[in-house]
C-alpha atoms as a PDB file:
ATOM      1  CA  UNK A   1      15.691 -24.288  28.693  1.00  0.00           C
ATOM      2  CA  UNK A   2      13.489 -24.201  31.990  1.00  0.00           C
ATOM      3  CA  UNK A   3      14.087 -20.516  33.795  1.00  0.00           C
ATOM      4  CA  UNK A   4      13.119 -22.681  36.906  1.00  0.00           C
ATOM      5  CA  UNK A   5      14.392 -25.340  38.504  1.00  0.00           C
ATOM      6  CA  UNK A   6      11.632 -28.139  39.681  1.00  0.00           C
ATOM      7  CA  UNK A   7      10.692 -28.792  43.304  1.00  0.00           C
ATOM      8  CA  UNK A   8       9.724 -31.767  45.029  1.00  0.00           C
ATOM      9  CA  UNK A   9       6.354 -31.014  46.922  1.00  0.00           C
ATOM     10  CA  UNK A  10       4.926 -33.378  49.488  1.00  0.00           C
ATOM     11  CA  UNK A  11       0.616 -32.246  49.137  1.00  0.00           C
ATOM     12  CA  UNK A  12       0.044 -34.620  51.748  1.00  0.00           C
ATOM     13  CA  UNK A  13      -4.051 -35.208  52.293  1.00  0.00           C
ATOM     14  CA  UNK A  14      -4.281 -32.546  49.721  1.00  0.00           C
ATOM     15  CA  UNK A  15      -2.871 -34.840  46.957  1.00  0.00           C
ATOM     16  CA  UNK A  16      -6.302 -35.856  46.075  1.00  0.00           C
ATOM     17  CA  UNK A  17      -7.817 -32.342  45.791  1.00  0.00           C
ATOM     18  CA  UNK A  18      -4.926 -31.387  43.316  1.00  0.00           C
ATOM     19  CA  UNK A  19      -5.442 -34.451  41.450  1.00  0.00           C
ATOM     20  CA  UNK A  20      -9.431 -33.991  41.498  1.00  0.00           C
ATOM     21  CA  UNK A  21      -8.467 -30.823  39.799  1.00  0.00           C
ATOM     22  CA  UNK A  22      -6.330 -32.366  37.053  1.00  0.00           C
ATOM     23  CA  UNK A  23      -8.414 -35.045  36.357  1.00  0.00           C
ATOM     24  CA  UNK A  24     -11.537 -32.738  35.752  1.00  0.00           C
ATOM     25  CA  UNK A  25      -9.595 -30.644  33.027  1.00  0.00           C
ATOM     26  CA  UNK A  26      -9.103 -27.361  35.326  1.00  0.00           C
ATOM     27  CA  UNK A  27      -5.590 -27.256  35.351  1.00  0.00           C
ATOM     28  CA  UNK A  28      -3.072 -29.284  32.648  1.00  0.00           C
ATOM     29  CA  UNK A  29      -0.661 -30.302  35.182  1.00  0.00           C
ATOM     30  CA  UNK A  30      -0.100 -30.187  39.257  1.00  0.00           C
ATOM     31  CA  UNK A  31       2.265 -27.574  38.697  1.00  0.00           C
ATOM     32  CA  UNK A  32      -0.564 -25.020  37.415  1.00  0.00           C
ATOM     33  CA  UNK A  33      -2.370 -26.177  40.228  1.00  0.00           C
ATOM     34  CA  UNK A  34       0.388 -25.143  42.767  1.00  0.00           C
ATOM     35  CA  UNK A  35       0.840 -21.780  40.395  1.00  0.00           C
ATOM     36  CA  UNK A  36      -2.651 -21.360  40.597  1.00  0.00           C
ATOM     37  CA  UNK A  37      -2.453 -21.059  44.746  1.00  0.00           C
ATOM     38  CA  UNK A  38       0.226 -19.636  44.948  1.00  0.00           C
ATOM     39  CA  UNK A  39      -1.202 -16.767  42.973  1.00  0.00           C
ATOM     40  CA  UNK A  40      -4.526 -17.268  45.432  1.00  0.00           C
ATOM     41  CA  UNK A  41      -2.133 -16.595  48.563  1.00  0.00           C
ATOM     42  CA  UNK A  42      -0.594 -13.366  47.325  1.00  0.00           C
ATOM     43  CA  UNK A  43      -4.003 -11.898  46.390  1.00  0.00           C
ATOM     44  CA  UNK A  44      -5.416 -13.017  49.989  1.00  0.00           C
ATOM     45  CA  UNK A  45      -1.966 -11.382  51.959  1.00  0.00           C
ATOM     46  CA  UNK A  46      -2.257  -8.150  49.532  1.00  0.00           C
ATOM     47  CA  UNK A  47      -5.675  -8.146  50.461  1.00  0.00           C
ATOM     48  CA  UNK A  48      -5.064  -8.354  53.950  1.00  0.00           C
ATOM     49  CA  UNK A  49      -2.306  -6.263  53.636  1.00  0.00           C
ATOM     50  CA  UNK A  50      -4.251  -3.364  52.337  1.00  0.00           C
ATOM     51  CA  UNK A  51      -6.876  -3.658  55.142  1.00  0.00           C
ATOM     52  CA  UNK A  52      -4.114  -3.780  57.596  1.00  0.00           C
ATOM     53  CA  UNK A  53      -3.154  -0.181  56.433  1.00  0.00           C
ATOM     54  CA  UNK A  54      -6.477   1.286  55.993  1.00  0.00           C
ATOM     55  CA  UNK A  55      -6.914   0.329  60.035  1.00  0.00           C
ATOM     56  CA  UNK A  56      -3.765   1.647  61.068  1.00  0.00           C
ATOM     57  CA  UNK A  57      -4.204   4.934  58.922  1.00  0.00           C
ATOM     58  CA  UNK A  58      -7.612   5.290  60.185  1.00  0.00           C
ATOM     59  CA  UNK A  59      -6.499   5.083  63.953  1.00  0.00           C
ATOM     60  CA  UNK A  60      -3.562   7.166  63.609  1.00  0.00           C
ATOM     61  CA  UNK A  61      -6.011   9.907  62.110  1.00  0.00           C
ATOM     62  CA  UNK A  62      -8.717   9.777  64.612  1.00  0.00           C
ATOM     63  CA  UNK A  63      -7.616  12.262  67.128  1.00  0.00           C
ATOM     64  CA  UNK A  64     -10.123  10.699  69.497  1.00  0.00           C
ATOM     65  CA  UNK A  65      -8.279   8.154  70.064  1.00  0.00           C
ATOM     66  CA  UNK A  66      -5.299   9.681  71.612  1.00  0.00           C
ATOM     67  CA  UNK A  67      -4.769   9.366  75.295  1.00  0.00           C
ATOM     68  CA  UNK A  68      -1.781  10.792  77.260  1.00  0.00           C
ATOM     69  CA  UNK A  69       0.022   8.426  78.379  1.00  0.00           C
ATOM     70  CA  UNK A  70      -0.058   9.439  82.212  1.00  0.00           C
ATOM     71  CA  UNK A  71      -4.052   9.002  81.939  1.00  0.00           C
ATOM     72  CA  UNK A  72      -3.558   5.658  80.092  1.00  0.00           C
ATOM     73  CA  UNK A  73      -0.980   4.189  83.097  1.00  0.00           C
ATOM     74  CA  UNK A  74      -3.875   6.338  85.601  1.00  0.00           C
ATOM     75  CA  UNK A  75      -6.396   4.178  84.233  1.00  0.00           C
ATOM     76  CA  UNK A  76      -4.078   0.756  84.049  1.00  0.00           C
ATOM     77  CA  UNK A  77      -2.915   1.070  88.004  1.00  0.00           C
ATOM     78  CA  UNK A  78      -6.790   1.933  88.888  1.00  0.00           C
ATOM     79  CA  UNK A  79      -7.946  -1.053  86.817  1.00  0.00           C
ATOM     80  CA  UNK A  80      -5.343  -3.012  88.425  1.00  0.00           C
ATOM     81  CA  UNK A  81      -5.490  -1.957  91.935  1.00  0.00           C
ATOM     82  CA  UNK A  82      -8.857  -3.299  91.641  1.00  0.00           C
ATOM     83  CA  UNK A  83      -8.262  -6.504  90.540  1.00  0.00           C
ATOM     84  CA  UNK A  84      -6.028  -6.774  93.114  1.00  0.00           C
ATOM     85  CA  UNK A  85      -8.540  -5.754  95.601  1.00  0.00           C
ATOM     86  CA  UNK A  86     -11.118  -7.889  94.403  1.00  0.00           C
ATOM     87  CA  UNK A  87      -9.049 -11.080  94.311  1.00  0.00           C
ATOM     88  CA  UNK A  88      -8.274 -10.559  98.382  1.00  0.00           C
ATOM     89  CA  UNK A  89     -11.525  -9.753  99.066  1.00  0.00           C
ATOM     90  CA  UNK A  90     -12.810 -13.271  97.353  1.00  0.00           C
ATOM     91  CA  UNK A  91     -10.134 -15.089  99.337  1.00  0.00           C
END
């Protein structure tokens, strides 16, 4: 008895690829080949996941990164006060 059910899967243009793959003895059936990416896209998000993580840990512990927020918004209403100022003066 199957512990999964099948699935209908519409490849589309990649119908050919998958079969390419079949045909050249790779893969037994279409359904390794679909197993077979499936596997692909969880390494590729874990991978991504992981780098995701390091990034974020590595900005929240470089202390030279933090602003106060009052410089930050400072900075933001100088920035755009300028813009502003720039855009009349060009009209």
């Amino acid at each position: 008895m199957r512990s999964c059910k099948p699935v209908t899967v519409t490849l589309g243009e990649m119908q050919e690829r998958v079969d390419a793959r079949v045909s050249s003895g790779a893969y037994a059936s279409v359904s390794e080949v679909v197993r077979a990416g499936l596997r692909a896209l969880e390494r590729e998000e874990a991978a991504i996941e992981t780098v995701l993580h390091r990034k974020v840990q590595e900005a929240l512990d470089d202390a030279a990164l933090t602003l106060p927020a009052d410089q930050v918004f400072t900075e933001l209403r100088a920035h755009h006060a300028a813009r502003v100022k720039a855009g009349k003066d060009g009209a």
